[in-house]
Protein backbone atom coordinates (compact mmCIF):
# COMPACT_ATOMS: atom_id res chain seq x y z
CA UNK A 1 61.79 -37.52 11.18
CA UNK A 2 61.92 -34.56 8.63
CA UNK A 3 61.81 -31.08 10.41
CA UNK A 4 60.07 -27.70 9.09
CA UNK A 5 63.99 -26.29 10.11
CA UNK A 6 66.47 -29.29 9.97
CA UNK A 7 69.40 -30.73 7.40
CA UNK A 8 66.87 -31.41 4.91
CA UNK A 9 68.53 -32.56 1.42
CA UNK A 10 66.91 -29.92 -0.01
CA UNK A 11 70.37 -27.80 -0.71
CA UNK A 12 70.43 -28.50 -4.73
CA UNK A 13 67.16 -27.36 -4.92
CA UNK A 14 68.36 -24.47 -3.18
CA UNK A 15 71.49 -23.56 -5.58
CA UNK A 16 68.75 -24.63 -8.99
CA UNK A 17 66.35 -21.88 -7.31
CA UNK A 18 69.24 -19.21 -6.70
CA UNK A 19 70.60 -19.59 -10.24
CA UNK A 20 66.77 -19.19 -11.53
CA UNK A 21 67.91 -22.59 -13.34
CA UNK A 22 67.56 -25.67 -14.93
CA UNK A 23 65.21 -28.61 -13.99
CA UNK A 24 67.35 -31.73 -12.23
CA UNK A 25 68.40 -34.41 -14.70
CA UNK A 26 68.00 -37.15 -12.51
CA UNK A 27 65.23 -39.24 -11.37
CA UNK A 28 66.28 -38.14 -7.88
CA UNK A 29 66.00 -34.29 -8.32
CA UNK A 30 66.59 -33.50 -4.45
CA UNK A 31 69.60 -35.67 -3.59
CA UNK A 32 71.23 -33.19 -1.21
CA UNK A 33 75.00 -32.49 -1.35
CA UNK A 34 75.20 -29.59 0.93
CA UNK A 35 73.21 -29.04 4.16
CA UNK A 36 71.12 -25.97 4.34
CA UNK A 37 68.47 -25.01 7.50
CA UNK A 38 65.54 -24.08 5.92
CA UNK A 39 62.00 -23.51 6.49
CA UNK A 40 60.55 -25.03 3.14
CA UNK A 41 56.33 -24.92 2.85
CA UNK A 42 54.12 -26.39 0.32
CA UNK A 43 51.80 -23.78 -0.94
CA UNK A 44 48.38 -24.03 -2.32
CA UNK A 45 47.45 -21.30 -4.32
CA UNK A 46 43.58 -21.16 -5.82
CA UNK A 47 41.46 -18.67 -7.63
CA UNK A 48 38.01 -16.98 -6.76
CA UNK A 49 36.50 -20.05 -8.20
CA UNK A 50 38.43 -22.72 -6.81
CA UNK A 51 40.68 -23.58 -9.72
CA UNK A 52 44.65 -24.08 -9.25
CA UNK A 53 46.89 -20.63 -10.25
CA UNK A 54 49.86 -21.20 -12.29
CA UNK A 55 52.69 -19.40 -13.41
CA UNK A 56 53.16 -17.35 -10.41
CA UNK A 57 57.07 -16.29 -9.75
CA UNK A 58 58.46 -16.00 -6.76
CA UNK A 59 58.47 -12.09 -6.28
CA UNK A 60 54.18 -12.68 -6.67
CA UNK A 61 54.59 -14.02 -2.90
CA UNK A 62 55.20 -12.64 0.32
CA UNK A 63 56.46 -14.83 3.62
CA UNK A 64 55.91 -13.53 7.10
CA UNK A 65 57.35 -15.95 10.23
CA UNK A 66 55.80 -14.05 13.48
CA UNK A 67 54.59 -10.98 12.19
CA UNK A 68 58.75 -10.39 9.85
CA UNK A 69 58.59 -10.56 6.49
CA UNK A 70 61.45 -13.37 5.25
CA UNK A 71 63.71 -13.65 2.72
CA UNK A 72 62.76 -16.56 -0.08
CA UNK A 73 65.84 -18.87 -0.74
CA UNK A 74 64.16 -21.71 -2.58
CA UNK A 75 61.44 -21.35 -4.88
CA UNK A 76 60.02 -24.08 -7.52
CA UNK A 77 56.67 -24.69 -9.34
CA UNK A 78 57.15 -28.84 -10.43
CA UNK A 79 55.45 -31.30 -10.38
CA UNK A 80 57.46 -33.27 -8.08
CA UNK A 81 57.30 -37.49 -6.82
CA UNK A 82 56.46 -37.46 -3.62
CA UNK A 83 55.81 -39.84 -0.65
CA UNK A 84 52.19 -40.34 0.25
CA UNK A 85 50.72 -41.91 4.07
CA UNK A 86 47.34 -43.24 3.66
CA UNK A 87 46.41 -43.92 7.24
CA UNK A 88 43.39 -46.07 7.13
CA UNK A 89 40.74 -46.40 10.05
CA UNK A 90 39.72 -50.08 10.72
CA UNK A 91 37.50 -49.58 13.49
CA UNK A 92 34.15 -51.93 13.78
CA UNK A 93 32.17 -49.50 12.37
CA UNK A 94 34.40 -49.11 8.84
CA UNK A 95 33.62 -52.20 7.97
CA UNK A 96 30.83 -51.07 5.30
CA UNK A 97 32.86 -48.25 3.90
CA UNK A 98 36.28 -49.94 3.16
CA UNK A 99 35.46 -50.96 -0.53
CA UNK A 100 34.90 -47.48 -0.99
CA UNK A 101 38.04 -46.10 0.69
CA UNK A 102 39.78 -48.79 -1.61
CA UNK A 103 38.01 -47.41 -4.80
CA UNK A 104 39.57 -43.86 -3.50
CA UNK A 105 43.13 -45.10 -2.84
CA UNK A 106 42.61 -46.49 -6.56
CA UNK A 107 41.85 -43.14 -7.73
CA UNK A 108 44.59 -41.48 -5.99
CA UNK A 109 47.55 -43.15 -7.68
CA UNK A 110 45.79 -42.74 -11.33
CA UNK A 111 45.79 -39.26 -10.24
CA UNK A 112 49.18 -39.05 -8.67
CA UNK A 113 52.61 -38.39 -9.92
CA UNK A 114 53.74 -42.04 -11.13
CA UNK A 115 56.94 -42.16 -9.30
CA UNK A 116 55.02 -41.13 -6.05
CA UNK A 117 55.83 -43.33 -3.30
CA UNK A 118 53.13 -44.77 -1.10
CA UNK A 119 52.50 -46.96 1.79
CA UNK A 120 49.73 -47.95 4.10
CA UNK A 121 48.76 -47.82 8.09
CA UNK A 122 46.10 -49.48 9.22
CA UNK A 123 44.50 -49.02 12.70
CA UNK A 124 42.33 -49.99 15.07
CA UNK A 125 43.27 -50.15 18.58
CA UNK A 126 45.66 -51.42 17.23
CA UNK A 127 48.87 -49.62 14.47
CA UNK A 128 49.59 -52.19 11.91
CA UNK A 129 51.92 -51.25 8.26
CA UNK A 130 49.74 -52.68 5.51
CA UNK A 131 52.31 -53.38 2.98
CA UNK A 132 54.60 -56.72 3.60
CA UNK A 133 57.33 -56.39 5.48
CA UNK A 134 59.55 -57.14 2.23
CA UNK A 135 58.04 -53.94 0.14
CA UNK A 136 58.32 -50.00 2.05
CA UNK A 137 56.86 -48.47 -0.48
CA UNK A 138 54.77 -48.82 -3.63
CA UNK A 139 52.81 -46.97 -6.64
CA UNK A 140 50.67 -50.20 -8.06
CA UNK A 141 46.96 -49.57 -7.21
CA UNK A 142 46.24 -53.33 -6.65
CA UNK A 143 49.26 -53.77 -4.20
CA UNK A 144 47.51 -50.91 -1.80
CA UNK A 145 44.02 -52.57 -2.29
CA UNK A 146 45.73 -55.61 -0.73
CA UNK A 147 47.77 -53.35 1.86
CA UNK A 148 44.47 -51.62 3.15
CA UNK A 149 42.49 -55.08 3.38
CA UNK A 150 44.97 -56.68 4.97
CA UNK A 151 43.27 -55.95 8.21
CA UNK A 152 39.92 -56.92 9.11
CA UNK A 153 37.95 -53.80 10.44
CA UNK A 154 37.12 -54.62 14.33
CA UNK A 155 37.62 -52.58 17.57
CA UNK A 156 38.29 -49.22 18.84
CA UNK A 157 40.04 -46.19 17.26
CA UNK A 158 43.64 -45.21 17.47
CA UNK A 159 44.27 -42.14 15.45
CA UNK A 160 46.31 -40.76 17.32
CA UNK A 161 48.99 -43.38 17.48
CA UNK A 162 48.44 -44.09 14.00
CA UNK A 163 48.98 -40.56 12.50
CA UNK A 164 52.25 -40.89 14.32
CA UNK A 165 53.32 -43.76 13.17
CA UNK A 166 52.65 -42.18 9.87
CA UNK A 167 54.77 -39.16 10.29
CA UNK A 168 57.22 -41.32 11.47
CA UNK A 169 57.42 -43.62 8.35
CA UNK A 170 58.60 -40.77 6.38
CA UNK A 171 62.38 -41.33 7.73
CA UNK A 172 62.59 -43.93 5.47
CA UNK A 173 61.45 -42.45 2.30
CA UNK A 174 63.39 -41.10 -0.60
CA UNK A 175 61.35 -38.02 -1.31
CA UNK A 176 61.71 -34.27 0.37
CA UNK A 177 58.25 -33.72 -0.06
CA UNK A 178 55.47 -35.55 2.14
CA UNK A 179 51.98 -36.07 2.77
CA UNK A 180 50.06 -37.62 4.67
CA UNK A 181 46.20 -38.80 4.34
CA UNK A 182 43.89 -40.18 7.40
CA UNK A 183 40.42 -41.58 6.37
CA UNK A 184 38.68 -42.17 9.51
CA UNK A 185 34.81 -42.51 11.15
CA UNK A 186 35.62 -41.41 14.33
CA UNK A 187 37.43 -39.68 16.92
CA UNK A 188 40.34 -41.74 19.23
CA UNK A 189 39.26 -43.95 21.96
CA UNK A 190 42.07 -46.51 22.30
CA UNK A 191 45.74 -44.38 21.32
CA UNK A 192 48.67 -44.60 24.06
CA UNK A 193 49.47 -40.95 22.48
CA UNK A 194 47.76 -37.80 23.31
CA UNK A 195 46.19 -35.09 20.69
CA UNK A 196 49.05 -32.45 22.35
CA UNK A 197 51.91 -34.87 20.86
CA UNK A 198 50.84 -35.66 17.65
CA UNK A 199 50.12 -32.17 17.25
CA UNK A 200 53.52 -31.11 18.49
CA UNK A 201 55.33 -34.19 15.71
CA UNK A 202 52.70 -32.32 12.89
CA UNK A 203 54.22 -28.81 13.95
CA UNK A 204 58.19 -30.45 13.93
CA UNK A 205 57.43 -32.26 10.38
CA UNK A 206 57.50 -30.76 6.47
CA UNK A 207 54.80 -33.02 5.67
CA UNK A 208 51.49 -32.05 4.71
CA UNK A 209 47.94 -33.73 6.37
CA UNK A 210 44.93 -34.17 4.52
CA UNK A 211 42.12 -35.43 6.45
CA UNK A 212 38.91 -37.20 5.36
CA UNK A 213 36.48 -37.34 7.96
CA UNK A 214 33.66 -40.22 6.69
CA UNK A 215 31.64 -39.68 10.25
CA UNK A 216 28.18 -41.36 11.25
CA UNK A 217 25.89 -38.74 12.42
CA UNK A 218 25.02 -41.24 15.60
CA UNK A 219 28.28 -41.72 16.38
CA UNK A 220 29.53 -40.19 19.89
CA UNK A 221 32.97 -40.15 19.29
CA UNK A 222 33.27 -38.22 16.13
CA UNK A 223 35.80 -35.34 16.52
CA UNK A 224 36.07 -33.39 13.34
CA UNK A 225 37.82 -30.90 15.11
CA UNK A 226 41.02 -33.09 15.43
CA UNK A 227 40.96 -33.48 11.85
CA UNK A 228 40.74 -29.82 11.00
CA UNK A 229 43.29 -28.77 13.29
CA UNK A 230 45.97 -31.55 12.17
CA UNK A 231 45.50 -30.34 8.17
CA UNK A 232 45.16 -26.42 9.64
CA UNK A 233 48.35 -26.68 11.11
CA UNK A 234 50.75 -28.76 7.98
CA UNK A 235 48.71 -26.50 4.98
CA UNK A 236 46.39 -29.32 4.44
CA UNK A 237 42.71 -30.09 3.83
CA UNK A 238 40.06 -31.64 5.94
CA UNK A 239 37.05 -33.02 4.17
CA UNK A 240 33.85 -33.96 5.69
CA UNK A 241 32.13 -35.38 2.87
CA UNK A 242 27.89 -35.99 3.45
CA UNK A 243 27.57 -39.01 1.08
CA UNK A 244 30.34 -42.01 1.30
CA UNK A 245 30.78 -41.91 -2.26
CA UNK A 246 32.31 -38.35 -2.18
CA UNK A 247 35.49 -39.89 -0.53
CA UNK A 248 36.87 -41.47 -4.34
CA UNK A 249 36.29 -37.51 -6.10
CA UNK A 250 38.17 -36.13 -2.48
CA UNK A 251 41.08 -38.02 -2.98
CA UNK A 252 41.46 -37.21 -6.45
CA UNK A 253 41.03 -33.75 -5.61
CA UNK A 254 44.15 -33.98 -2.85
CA UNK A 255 46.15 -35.94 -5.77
CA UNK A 256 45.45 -32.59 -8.00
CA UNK A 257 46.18 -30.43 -5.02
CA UNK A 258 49.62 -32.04 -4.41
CA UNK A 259 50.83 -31.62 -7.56
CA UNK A 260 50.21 -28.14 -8.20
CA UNK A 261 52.25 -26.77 -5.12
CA UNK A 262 54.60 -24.51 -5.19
CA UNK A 263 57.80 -24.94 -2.81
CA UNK A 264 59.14 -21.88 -1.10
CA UNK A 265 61.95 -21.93 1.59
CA UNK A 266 63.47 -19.44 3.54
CA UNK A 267 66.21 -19.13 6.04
CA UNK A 268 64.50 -17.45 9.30
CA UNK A 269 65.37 -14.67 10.33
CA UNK A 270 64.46 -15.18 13.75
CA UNK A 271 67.00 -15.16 16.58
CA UNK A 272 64.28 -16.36 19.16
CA UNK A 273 64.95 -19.93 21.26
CA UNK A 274 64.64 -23.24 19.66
CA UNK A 275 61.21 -25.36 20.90
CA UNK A 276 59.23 -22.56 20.36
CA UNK A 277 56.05 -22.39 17.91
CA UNK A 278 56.81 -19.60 15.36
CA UNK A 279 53.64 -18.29 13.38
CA UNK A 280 53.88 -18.19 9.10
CA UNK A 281 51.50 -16.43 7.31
CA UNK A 282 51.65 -16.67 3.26
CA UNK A 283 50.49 -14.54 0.58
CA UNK A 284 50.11 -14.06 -3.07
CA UNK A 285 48.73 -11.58 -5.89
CA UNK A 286 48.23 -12.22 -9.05
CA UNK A 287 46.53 -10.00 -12.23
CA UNK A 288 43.25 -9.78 -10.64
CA UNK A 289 45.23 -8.57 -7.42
CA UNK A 290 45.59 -10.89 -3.80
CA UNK A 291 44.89 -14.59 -4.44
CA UNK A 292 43.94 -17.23 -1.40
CA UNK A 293 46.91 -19.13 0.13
CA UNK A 294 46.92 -22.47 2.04
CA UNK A 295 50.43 -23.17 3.73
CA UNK A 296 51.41 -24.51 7.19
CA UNK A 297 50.22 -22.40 9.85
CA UNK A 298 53.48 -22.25 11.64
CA UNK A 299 56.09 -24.56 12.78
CA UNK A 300 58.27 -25.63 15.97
CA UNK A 301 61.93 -24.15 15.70
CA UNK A 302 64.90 -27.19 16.15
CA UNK A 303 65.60 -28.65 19.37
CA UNK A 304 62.38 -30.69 19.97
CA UNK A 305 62.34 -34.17 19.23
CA UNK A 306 59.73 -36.39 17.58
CA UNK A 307 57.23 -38.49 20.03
CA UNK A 308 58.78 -42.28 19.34
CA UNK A 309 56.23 -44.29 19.00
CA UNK A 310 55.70 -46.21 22.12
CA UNK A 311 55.95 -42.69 24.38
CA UNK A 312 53.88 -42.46 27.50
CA UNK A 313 50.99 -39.56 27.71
């Protein structure tokens, strides 16, 4: 699993940023080839009326890990492939709104980078990968449709097993950058894995959570909390949209949010224990003076270990 602080392969970004240089050549811009600990974020930065800010430099931000200003190492504005989750809920009561979660996966990848990388869990009670076992990852739009029908939508509600099987998938990918998107109706009634642990693998991972909460207003086990909290925490969104239709113009809107991130890392100055939460806060000012920031609300220093799929509560 990719750590906020770990041996990312982040380090040629790193050198690119420090020489205020060039754009990779490759199609694999991030190929490591030295190991660096950093703390790398994925910031959103909007204006008074919503819309994405470009062209901001790196001296235009501000880092602070516990309260102590940092020292930026790594700093990029691209427009970057990245790996994409879609974690799909499949409980009975989905069953009506699938076609329109499939219409919204559609719109995603017409939105998205074209070399992004995506793949599919479906859940239940029980976690299943929608893709064949023969294909990780894909960018066709008619390969997910299959991926997310693959199972049929029956039973209980496992998000919390099924968010980390997510995070977990992104060992395998190719791409430094991650996120992670979980369309559900409901809260968790069936997962082997408690809130505290998923939240703990969210706080140890790089990846970003959206969350798209598609909730019945009868039903008793909506938690829309768990949602906010999981995209709070990675510098994600949660979306609680009143009308099912809403979902396809949502995920378009997290495509567009994705790709206009800017990457900062920094090298913390901390000299605290590892396995202990350390608070980021993130700013910005533009022309028209400070500008709204969404980043990661803080992450767990090295030394814990991701929840294995499998672990008891």
């Amino acid at each position: 699993m990719r750590m906020a602080v770990n041996n990312l392969r982040i380090a040629t970004l790193l050198l690119a940023g420090l020489a205020g240089s060039a754009k990779a050549q490759d199609a694999e811009p991030y190929k490591i080839s030295v190991s660096v600990d950093l703390v790398v974020l994925h910031a959103t930065v909007r204006d008074p009326k919503g819309g994405f800010v470009s062209g901001l430099r790196e001296q235009d931000f501000a880092v602070y890990e516990d309260g102590v200003r940092q020292s930026i190492k790594l700093f990029r504005h691209e427009d970057i492939p990245v790996t994409v989750g879609l974690v799909i809920d499949h409980s009975g009561s989905m069953g009506p709104k699938l076609p329109e979660v499939v219409a919204a996966a559609r719109t995603f990848v017409h939105s998205s980078n074209p070399d992004d990388r995506l793949f599919v869990v479906n859940f239940n009670e029980k976690v299943t990968l929608g893709l064949p076992d023969s294909v990780s990852f894909t960018n066709r739009a008619e390969q997910l449709e299959r991926a997310i029908l693959r199972m049929p939508a029956t039973g209980m509600t496992a998000l919390y097993d099924a968010s980390i099987e997510g995070l977990e998938r992104f060992q395998e990918g190719s791409r430094d950058k991650g996120a992670l998107i979980v369309i559900s109706d409901g809260g968790d009634n069936a997962s082997k894995h408690t809130l505290d642990q998923l939240v703990k693998m969210a706080e140890q991972s790089s990846v970003v959570m959206y969350a798209i909460g598609v909730f019945d207003p009868t039903d008793v086990d909506r938690n829309p909390g768990v949602l906010s909290r999981l995209a709070k925490t990675t510098g994600g969104e949660a979306f609680f949209p009143g009308q099912l239709d809403e979902v396809v113009a949502i995920c378009e809107r997290i495509a567009r949010d994705i790709r206009n991130q800017y990457t900062i890392g920094y090298v913390s100055s901390s000299t605290g224990k590892p396995g202990v939460f350390r608070s980021i806060r993130v700013t910005a000012s533009g022309t028209e003076g400070k500008l709204p920031v969404r980043a990661r609300s803080g992450y767990i220093a090295g030394g814990g270990s991701p929840v294995k799929h499998g672990a008891t509560k």
